[in-house]
N, C-alpha and C. Protein backbone atom coordinates (compact mmCIF):
# COMPACT_ATOMS: atom_id res chain seq x y z
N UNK A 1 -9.30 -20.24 11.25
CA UNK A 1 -7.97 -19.61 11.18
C UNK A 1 -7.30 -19.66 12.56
N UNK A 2 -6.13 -20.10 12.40
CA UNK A 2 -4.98 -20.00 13.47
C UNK A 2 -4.40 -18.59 13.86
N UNK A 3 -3.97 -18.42 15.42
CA UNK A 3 -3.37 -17.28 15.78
C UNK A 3 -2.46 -16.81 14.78
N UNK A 4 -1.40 -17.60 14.21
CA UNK A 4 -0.39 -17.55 12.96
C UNK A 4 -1.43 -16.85 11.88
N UNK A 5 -2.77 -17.19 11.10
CA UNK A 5 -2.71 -16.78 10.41
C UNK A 5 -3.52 -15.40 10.34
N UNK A 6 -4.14 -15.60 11.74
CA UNK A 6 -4.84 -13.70 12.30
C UNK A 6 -3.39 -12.65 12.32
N UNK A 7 -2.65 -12.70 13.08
CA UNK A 7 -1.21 -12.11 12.82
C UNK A 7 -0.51 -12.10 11.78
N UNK A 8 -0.81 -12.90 10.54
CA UNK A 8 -0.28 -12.49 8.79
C UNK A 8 -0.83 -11.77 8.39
N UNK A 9 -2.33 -11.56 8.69
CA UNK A 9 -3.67 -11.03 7.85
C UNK A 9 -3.30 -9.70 8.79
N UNK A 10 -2.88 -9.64 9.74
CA UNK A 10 -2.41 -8.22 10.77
C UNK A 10 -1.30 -7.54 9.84
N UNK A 11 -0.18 -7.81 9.39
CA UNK A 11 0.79 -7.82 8.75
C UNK A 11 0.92 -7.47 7.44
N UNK A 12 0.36 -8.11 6.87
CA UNK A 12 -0.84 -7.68 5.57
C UNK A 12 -1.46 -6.27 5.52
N UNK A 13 -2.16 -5.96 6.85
CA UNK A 13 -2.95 -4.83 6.69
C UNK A 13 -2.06 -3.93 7.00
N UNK A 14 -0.86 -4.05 7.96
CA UNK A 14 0.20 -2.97 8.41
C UNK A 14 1.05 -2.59 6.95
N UNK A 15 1.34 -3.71 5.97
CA UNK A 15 2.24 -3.60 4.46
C UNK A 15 0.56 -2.57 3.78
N UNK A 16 -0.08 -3.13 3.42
CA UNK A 16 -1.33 -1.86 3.31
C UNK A 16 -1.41 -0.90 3.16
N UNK A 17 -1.91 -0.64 5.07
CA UNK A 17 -2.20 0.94 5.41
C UNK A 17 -0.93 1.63 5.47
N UNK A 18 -0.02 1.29 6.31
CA UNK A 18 1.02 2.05 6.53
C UNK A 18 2.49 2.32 6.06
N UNK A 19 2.46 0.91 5.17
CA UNK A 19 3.76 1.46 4.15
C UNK A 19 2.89 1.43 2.33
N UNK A 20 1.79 1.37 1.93
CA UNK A 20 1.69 1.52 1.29
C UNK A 20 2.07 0.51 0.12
N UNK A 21 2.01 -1.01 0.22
CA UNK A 21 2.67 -1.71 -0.43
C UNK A 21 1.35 -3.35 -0.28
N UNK A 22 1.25 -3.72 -1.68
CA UNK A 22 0.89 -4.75 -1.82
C UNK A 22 1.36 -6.09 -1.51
N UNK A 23 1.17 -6.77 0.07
CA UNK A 23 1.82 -7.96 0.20
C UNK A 23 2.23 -9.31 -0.70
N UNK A 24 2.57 -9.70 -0.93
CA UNK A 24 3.02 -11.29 -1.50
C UNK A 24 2.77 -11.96 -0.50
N UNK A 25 1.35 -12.60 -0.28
CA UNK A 25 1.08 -13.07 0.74
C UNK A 25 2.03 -14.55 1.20
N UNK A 26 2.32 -14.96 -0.36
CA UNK A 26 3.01 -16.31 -0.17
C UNK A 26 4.55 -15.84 0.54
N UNK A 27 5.00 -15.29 0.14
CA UNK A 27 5.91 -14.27 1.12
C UNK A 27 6.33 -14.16 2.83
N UNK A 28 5.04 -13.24 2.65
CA UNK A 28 4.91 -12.71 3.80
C UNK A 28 4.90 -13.56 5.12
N UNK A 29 4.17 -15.10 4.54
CA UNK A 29 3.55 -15.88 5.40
C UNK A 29 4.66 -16.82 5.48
N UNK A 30 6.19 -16.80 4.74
CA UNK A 30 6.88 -17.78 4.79
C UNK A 30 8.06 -16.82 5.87
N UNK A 31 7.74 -15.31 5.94
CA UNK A 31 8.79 -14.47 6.64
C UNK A 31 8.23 -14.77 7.82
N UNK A 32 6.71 -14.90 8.04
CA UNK A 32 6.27 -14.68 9.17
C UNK A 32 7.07 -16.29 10.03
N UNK A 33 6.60 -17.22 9.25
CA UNK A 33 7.13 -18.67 9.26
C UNK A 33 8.33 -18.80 9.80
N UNK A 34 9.14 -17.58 9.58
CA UNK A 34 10.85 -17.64 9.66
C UNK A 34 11.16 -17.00 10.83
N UNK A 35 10.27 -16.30 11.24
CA UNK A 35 10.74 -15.77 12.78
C UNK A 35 10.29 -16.63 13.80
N UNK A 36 9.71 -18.10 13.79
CA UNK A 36 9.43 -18.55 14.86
C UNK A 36 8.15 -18.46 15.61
N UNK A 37 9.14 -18.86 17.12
CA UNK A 37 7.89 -18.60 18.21
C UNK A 37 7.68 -16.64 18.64
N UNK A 38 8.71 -16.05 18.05
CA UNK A 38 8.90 -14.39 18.37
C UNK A 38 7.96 -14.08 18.34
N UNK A 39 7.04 -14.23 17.43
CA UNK A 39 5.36 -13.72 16.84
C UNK A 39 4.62 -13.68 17.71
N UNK A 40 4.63 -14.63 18.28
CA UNK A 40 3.92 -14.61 19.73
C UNK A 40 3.98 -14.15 21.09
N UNK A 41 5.19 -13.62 20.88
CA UNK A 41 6.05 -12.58 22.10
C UNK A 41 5.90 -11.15 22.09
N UNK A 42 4.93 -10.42 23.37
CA UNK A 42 4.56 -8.77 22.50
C UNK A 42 5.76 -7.97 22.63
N UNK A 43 6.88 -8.42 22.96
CA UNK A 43 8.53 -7.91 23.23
C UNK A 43 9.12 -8.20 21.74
N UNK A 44 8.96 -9.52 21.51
CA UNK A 44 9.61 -10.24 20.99
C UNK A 44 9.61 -9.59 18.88
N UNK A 45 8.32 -9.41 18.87
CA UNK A 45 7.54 -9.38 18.12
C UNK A 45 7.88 -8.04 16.72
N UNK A 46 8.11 -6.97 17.51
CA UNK A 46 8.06 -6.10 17.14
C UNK A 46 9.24 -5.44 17.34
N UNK A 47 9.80 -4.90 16.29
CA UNK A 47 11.47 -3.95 16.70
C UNK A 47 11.35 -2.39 17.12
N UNK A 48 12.58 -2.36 18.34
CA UNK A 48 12.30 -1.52 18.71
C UNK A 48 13.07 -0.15 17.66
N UNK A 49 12.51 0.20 16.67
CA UNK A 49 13.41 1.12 15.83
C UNK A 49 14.33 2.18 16.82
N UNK A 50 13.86 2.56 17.61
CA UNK A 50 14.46 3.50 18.84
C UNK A 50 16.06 3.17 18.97
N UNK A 51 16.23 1.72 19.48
CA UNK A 51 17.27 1.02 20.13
C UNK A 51 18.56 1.12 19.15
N UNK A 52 19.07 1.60 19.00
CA UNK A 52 20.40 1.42 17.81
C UNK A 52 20.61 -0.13 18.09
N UNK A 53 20.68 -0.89 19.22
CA UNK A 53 20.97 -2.43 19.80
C UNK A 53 20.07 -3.51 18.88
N UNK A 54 19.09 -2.86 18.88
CA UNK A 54 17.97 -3.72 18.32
C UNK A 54 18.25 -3.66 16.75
N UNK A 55 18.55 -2.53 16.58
CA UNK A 55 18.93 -2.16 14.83
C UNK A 55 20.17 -2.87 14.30
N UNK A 56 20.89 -3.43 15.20
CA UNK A 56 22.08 -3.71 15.03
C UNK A 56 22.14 -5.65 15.11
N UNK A 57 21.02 -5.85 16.07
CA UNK A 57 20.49 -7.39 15.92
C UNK A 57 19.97 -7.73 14.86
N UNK A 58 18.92 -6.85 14.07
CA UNK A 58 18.51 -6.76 13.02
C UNK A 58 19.02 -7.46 12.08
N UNK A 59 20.23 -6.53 11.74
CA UNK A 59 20.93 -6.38 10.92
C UNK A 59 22.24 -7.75 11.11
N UNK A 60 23.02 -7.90 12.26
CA UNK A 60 23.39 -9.18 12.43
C UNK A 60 22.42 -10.45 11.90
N UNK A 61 21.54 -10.57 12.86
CA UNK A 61 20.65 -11.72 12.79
C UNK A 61 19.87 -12.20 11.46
N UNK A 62 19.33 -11.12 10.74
CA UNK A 62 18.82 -11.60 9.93
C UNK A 62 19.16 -11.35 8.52
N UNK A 63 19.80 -9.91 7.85
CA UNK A 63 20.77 -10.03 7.04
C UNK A 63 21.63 -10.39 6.75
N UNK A 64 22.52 -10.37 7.86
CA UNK A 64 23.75 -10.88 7.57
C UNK A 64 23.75 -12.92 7.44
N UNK A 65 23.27 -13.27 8.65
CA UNK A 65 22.78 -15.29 8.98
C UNK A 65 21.97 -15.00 8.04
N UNK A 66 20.76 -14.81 8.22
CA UNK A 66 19.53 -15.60 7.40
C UNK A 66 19.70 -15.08 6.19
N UNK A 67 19.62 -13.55 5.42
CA UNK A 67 19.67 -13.60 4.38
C UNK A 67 21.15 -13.79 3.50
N UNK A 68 22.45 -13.92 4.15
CA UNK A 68 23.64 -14.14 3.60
C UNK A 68 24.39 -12.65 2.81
N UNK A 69 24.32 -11.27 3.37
CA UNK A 69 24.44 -10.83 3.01
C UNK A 69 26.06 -10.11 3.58
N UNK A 70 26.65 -9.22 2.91
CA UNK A 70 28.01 -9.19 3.40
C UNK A 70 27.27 -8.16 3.99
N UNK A 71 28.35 -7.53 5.11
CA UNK A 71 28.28 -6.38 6.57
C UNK A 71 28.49 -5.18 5.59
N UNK A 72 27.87 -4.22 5.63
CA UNK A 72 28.37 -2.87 4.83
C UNK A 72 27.38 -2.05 5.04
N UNK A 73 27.58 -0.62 4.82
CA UNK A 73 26.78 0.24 5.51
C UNK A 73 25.54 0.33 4.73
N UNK A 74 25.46 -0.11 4.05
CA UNK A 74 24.22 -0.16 3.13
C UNK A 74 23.10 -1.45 4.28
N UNK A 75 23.67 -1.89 4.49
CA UNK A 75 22.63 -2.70 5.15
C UNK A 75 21.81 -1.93 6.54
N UNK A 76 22.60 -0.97 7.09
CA UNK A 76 21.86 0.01 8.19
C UNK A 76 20.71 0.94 7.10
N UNK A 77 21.71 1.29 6.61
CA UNK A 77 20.78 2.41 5.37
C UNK A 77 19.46 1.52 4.94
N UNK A 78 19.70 0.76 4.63
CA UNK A 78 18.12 -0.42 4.09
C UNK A 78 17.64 -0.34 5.31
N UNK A 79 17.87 -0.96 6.66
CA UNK A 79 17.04 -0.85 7.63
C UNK A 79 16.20 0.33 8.05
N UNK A 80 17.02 1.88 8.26
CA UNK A 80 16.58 2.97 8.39
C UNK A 80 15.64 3.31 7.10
N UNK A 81 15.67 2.93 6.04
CA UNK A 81 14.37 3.00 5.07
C UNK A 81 13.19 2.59 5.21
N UNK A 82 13.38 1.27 5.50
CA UNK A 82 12.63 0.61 5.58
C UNK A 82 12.13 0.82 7.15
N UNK A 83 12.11 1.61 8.31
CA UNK A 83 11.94 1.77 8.99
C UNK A 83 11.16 3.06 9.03
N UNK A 84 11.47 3.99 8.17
CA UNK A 84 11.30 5.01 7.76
C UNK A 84 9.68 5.16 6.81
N UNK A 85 10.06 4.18 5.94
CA UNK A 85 8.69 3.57 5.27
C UNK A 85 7.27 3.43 6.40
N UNK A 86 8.13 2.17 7.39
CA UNK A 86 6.85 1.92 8.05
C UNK A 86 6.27 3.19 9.28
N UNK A 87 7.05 4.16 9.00
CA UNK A 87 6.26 5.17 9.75
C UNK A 87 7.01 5.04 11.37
N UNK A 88 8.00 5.95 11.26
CA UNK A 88 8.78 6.45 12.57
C UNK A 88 7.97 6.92 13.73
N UNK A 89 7.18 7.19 13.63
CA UNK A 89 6.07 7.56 14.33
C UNK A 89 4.89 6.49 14.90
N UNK A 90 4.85 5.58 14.04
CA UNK A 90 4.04 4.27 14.53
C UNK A 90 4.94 3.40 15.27
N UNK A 91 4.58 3.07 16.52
CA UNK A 91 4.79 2.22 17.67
C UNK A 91 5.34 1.28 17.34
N UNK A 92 4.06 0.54 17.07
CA UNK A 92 4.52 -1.36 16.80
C UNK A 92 5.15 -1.43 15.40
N UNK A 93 5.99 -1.46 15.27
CA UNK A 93 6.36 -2.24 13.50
C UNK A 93 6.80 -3.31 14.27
N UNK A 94 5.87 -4.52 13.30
CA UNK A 94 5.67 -5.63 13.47
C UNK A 94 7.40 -6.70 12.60
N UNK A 95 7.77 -7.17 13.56
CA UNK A 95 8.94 -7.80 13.16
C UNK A 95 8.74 -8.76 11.89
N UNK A 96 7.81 -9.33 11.45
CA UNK A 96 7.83 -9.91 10.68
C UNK A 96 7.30 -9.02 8.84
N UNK A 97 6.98 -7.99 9.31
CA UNK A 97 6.48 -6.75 8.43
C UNK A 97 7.63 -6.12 7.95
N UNK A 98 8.82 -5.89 8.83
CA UNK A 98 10.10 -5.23 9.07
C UNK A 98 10.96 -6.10 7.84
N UNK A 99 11.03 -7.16 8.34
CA UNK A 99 11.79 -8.22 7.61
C UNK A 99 11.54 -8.83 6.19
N UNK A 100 9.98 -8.41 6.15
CA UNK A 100 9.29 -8.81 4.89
C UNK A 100 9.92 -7.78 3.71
N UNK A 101 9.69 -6.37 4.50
CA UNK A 101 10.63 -5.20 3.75
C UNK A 101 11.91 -5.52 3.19
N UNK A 102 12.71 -5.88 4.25
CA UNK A 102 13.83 -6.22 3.85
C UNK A 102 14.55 -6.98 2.83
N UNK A 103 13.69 -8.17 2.97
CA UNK A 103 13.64 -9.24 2.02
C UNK A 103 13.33 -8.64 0.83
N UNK A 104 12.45 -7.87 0.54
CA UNK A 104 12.24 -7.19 -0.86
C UNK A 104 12.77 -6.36 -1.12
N UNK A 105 13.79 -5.18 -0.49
CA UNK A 105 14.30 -4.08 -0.73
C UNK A 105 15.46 -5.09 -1.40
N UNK A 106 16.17 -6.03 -0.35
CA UNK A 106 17.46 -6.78 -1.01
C UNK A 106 17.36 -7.73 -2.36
N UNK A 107 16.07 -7.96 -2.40
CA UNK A 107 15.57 -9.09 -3.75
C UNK A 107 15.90 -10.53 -3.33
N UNK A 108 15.95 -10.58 -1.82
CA UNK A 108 16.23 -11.72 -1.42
C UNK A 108 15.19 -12.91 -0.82
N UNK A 109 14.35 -12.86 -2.03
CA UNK A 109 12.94 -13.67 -2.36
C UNK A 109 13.01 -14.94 -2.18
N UNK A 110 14.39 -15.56 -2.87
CA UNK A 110 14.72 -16.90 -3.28
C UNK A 110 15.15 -17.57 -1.97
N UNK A 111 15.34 -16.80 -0.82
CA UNK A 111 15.89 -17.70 0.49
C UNK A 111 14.70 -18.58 1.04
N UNK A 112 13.56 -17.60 0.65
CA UNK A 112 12.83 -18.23 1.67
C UNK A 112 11.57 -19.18 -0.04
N UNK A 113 12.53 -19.46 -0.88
CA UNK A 113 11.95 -20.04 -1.94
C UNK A 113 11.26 -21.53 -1.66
């Protein structure tokens, strides 16, 4: 196994333990796929839920470009859930864990089809 796929199987266990949710591994591993070289960045990697800036890149960058979704306040509200889910209190939420959420809260499965 590749660094890529020790950090899915990480990702996996974070959808798991801490939000309580059965991965789609085929999924997971095509979200992980979609963020790049970030994965490998311990900055890069992980969102800072704290940052309203970061919440707001989020939400530019990958709802709005990657998943094609229109700007509306519902899309902060999905983030803060789904942020909320992974435990406000836990440190690292893993960017590609974050996004995996996302992708399923919106039903937006078929992008990364």
């Amino acid at each position: 196994m590749g660094k890529r796929d020790d950090l899915i199987a990480q990702y996996a266990e974070d959808l798991k333990e801490k939000c309580g949710m059965t991965p789609d591994m085929d999924l997971l591993t095509k979200v992980t796929i979609g963020c790049g070289p970030s994965i490998y960045n311990a900055d890069a990697s992980t969102v800072a839920a704290s940052q309203e800036g970061e919440l707001e890149t989020v939400k530019e960058n990958f709802l709005i470009k990657k998943l094609g979704l229109a700007d509306s306040p519902a899309l902060m509200e999905a983030i803060d859930s789904v942020i909320e889910t992974y435990g406000k209190s836990n440190r690292n939420k893993y960017r590609a864990v974050v996004y995996y959420m996302l992708v399923k809260h919106f039903g937006k499965e078929s992008v990364y089809g």
